[in-house]
Protein backbone atom coordinates (compact mmCIF):
# COMPACT_ATOMS: atom_id res chain seq x y z
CA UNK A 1 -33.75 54.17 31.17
CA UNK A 2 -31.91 57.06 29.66
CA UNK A 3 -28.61 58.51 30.56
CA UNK A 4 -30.04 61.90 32.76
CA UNK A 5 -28.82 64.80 31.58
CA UNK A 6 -28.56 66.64 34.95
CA UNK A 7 -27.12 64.23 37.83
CA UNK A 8 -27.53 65.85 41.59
CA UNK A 9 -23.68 66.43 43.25
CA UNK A 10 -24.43 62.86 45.14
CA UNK A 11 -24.53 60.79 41.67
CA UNK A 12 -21.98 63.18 40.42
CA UNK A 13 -19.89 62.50 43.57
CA UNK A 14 -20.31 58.41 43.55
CA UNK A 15 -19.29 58.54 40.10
CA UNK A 16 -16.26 60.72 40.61
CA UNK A 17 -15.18 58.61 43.58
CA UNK A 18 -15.53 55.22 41.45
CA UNK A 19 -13.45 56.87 38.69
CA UNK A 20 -10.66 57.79 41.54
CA UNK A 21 -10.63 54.40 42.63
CA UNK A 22 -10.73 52.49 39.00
CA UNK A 23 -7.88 55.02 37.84
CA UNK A 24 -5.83 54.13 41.25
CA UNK A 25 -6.62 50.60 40.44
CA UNK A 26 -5.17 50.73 36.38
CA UNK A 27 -8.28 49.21 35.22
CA UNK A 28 -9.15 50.53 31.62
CA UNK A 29 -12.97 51.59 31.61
CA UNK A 30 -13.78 47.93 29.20
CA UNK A 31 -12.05 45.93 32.13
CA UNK A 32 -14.56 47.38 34.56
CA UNK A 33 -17.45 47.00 32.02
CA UNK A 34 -16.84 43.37 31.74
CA UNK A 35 -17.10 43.10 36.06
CA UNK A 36 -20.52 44.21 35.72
CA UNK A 37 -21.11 42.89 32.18
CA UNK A 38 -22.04 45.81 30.57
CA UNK A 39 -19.99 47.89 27.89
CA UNK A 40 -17.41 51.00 27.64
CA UNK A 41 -20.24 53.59 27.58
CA UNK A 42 -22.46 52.40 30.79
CA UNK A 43 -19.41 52.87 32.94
CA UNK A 44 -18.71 56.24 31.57
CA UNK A 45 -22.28 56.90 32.37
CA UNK A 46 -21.35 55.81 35.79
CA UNK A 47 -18.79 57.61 36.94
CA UNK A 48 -20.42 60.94 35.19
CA UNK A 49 -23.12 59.95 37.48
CA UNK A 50 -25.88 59.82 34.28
CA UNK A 51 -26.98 56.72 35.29
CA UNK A 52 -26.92 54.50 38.66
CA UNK A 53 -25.06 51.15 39.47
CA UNK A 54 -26.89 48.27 40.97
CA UNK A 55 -25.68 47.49 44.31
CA UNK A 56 -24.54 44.36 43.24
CA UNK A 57 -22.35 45.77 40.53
CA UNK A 58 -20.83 48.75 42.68
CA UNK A 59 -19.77 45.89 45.25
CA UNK A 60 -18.07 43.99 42.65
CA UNK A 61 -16.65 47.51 41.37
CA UNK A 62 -15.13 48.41 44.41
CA UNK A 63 -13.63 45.15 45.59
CA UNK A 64 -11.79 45.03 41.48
CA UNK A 65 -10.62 47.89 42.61
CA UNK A 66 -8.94 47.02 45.88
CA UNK A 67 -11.10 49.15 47.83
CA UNK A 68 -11.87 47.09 51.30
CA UNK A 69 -14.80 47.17 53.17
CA UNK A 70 -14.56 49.91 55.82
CA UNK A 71 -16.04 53.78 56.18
CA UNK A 72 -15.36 54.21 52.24
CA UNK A 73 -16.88 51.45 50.93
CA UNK A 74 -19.65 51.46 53.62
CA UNK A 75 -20.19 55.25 52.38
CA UNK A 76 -19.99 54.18 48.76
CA UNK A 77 -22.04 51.82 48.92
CA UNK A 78 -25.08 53.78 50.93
CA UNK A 79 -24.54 57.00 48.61
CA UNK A 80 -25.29 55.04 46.30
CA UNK A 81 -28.80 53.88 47.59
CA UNK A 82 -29.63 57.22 48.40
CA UNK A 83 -32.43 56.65 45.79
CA UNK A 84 -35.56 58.45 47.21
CA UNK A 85 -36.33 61.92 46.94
CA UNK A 86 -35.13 64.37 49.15
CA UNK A 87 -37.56 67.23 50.51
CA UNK A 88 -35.89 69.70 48.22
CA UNK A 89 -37.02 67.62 45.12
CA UNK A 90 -40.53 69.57 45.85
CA UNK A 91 -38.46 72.94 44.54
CA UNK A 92 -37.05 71.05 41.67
CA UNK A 93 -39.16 73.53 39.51
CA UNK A 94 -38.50 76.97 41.15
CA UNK A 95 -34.56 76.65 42.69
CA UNK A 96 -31.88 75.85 40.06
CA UNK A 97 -29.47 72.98 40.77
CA UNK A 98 -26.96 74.47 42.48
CA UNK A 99 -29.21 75.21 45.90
CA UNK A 100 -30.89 71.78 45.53
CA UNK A 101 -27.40 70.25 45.38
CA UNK A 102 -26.40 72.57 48.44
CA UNK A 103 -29.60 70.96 50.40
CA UNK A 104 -28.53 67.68 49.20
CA UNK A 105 -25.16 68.12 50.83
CA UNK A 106 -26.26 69.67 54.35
CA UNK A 107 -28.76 66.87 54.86
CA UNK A 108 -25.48 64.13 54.14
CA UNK A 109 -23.50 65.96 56.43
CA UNK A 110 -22.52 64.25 59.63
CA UNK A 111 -20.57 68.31 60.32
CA UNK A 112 -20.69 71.15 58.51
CA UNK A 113 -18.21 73.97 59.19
CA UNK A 114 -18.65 77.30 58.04
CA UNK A 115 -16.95 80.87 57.56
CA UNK A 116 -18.70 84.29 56.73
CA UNK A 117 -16.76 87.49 55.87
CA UNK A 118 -20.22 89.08 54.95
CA UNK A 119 -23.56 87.94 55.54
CA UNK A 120 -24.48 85.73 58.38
CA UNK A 121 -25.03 81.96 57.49
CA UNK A 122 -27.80 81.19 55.70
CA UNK A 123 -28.48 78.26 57.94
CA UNK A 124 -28.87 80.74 61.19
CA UNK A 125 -30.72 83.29 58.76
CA UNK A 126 -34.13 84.40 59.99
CA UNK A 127 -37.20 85.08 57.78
CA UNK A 128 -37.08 88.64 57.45
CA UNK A 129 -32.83 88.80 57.26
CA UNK A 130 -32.91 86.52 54.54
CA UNK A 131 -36.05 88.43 52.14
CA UNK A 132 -33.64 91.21 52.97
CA UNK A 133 -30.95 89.19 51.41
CA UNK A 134 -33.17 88.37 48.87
CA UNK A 135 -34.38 92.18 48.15
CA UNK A 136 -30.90 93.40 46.98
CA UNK A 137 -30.32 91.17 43.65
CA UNK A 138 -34.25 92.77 42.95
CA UNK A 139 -36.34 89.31 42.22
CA UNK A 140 -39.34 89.20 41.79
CA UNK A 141 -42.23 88.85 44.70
CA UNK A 142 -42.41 84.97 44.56
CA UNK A 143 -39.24 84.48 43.64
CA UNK A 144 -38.08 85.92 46.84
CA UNK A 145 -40.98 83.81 48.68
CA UNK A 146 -39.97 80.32 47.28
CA UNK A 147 -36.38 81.45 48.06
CA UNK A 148 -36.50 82.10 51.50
CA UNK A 149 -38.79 79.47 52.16
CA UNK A 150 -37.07 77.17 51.10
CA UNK A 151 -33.60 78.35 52.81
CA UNK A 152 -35.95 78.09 55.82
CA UNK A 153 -36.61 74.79 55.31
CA UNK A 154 -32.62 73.83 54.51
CA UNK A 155 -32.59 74.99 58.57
CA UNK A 156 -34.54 71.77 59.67
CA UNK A 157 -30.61 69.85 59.70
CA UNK A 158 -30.22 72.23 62.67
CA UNK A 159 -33.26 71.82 64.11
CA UNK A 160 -33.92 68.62 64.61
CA UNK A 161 -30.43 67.69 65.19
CA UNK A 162 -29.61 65.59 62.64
CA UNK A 163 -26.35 67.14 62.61
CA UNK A 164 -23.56 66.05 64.95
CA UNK A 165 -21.75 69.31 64.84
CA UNK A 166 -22.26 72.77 63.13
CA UNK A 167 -19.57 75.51 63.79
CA UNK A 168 -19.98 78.84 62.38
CA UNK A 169 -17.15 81.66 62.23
CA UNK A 170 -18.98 84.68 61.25
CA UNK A 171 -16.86 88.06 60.75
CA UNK A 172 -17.97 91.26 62.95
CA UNK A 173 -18.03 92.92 60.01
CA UNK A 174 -21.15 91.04 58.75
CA UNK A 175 -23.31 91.68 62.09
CA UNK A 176 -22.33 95.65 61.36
CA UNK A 177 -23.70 95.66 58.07
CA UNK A 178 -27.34 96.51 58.13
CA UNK A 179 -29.37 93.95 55.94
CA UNK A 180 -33.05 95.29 55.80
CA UNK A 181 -33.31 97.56 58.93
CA UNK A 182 -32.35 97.93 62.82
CA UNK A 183 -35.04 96.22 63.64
CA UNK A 184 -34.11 93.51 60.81
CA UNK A 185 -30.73 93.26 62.33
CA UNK A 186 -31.63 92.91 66.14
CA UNK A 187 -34.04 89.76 65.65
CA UNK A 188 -31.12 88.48 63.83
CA UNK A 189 -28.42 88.78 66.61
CA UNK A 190 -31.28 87.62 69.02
CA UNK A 191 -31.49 84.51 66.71
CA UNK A 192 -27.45 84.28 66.89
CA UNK A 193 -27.67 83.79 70.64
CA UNK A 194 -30.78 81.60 70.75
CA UNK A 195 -29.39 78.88 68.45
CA UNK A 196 -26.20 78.74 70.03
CA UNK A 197 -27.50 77.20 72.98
CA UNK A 198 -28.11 74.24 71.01
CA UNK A 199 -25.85 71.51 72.05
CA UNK A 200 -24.11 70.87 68.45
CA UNK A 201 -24.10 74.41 67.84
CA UNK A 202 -20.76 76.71 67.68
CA UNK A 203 -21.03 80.03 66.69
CA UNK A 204 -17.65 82.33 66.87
CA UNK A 205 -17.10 85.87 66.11
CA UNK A 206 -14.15 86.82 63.89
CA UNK A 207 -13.11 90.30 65.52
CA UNK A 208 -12.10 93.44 63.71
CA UNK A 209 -8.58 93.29 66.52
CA UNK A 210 -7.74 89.92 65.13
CA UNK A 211 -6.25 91.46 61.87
CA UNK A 212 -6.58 90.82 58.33
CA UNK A 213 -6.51 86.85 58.03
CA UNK A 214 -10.23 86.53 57.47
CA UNK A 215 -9.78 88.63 54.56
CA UNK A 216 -7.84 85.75 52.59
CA UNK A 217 -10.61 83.16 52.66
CA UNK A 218 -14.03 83.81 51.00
CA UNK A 219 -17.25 82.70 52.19
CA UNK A 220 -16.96 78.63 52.45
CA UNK A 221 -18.52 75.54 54.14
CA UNK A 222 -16.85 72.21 54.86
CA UNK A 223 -19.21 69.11 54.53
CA UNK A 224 -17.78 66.40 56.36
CA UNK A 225 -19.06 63.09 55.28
CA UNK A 226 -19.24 59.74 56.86
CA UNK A 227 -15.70 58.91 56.18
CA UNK A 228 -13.30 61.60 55.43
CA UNK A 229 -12.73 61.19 51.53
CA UNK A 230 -16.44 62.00 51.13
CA UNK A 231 -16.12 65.65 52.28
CA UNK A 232 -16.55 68.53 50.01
CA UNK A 233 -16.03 72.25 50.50
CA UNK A 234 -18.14 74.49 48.61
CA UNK A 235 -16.99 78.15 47.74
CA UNK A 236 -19.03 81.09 47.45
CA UNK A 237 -19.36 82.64 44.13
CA UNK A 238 -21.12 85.52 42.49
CA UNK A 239 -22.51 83.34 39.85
CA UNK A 240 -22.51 80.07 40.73
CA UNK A 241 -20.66 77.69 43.78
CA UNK A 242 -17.37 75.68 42.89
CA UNK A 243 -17.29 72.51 44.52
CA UNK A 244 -14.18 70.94 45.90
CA UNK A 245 -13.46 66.89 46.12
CA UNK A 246 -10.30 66.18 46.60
CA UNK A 247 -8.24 65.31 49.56
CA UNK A 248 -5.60 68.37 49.64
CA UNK A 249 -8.59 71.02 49.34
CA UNK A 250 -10.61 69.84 51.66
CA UNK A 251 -7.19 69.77 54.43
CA UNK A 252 -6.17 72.86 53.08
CA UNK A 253 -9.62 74.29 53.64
CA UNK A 254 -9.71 71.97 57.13
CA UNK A 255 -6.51 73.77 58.06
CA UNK A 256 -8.01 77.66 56.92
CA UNK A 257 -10.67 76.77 59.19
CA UNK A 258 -9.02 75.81 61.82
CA UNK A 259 -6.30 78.86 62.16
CA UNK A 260 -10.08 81.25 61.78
CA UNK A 261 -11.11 79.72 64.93
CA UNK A 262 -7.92 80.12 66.96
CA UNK A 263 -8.13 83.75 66.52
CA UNK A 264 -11.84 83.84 66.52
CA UNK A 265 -13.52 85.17 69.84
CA UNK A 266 -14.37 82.31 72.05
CA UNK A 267 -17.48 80.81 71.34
CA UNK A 268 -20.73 81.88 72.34
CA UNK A 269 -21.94 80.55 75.95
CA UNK A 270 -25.52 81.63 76.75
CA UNK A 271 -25.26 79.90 80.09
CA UNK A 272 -22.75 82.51 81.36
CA UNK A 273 -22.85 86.47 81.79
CA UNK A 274 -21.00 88.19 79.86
CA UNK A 275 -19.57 90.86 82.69
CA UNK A 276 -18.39 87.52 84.41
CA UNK A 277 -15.92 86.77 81.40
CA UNK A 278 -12.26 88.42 81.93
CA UNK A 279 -11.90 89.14 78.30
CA UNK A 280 -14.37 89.48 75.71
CA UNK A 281 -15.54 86.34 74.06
CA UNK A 282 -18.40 86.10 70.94
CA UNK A 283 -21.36 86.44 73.00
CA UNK A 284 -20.44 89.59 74.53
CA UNK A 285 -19.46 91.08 71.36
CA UNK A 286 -22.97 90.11 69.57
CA UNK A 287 -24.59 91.48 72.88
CA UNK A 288 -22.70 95.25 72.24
CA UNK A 289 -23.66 95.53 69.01
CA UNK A 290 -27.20 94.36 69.38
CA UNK A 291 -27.22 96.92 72.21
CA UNK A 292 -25.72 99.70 69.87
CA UNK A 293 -28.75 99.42 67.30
């Protein structure tokens, strides 16, 4: 079979990850060909992720290069037989990489965490907020329908609960900015609130009183995967997303994160009234400006 020419981020990722580990190693690219008997070029085309290793060979990769079995090499070893096709495969022909790559991430996810300076997440989006979303870059009709279906569909993670943990930090200023209408923006506050009171669900406001810090970090998620040199952060960009691999960004990222949710509201707790809280936490906050529309 052919080298492909356009690897998904998981066969970019497994390749990336064996390169780390050969380079840590100081095995020269022949060396590792002759584990797997194979030459210079099929190992390049490994770690590019153009073509896949046999399980066989990536388990004699990865014990050449001194990496014992554990969460990495367990995590290694079952990225790489993540072989069948995801859901998102169906849009193969109507999203471009970059969103099948980002659906390809949330479903490997065992967290995700997430901050918003301007739009609410696209995972607690509803239908209409997300067309509106859609209706200021000026697609066309069925562009905008195979878009926001399938960001619909990315929302199954949440759903179903195949997630152990999402936790969203969302800034007030992007529940006071009208996308679509009023009417738009109070089903989408009501949505807020309803899938908060799912169990692996966090949702925090970032207040206007807590000062500028929010301002310093962009739009970003934190995938964390099943060990914790598999995450990757993704940054929002105009054009296209920059994802992040290594070890310092994703603490440095981790760390961002965390000092957003210290000064975040408290989370959201649909089980209690707000008028019983002796401060204002995120749910009360949502509730006031869903009020004020």
């Amino acid at each position: 079979m052919p080298p492909r020419s356009q690897p998904t981020e998981r066969q970019r990722r497994l390749g990336a990850e064996l390169k780390k580990l050969r380079l840590s190693a100081g095995l020269p690219g022949d060396k590792a060909a002759a584990i797997i008997d194979a030459d210079r070029q099929r190992i390049s085309n490994i770690e590019a992720g153009r073509v896949d290793v046999p399980r066989n060979g990536l388990y004699q990769l990865l014990r050449a290069y001194g990496c014992s079995e554990g969460p990495l090499f367990e995590g290694l070893m079952a990225m790489a037989q993540e072989r069948g096709r995801g859901w998102w495969d169906a849009y193969g022909t109507v999203m471009g990489r970059s969103a099948l790559d980002l659906a390809e991430l949330e479903a490997r996810a065992s967290s995700i965490r997430v901050h918003e300076p301007l739009l609410v997440p696209g995972l607690l989006q509803t239908d209409a907020y997300a067309r509106a979303v859609c209706l200021t870059v000026g697609d066309n009709d069925q562009r905008i329908d195979d878009y926001v279906t399938f960001r619909l569909a990315r929302q199954r993670i949440i759903e179903e609960g195949s997630l152990d943990e999402y936790h969203a930090v969302i800034h007030e200023g992007a529940l006071r900015t009208c996308v679509g209408d009023p009417h738009v923006m109070r089903k989408q506050l009501q949505r807020l609130i309803e899938v908060a009171r799912l169990p692996q669900v966090t949702v925090q406001i970032f207040p206007f009183e807590a000062g500028a810090y929010s301002a310093f970090s962009r739009a970003f998620a934190i995938f964390d995967g099943s060990t914790h040199e598999l995450g990757t952060v993704r940054l929002e960009q105009p054009v296209d997303n920059v994802l992040l691999r290594e070890h310092e960004h994703i603490d440095r990222y981790s760390d961002i994160f965390h000092e957003l949710s210290r000064l975040a509201l408290r989370p959201v707790d649909p089980n209690t009234r707000p008028e019983s809280h002796e401060r204002e936490d995120s749910l009360s906050l949502i509730q006031h400006i869903l009020y004020t529309l």
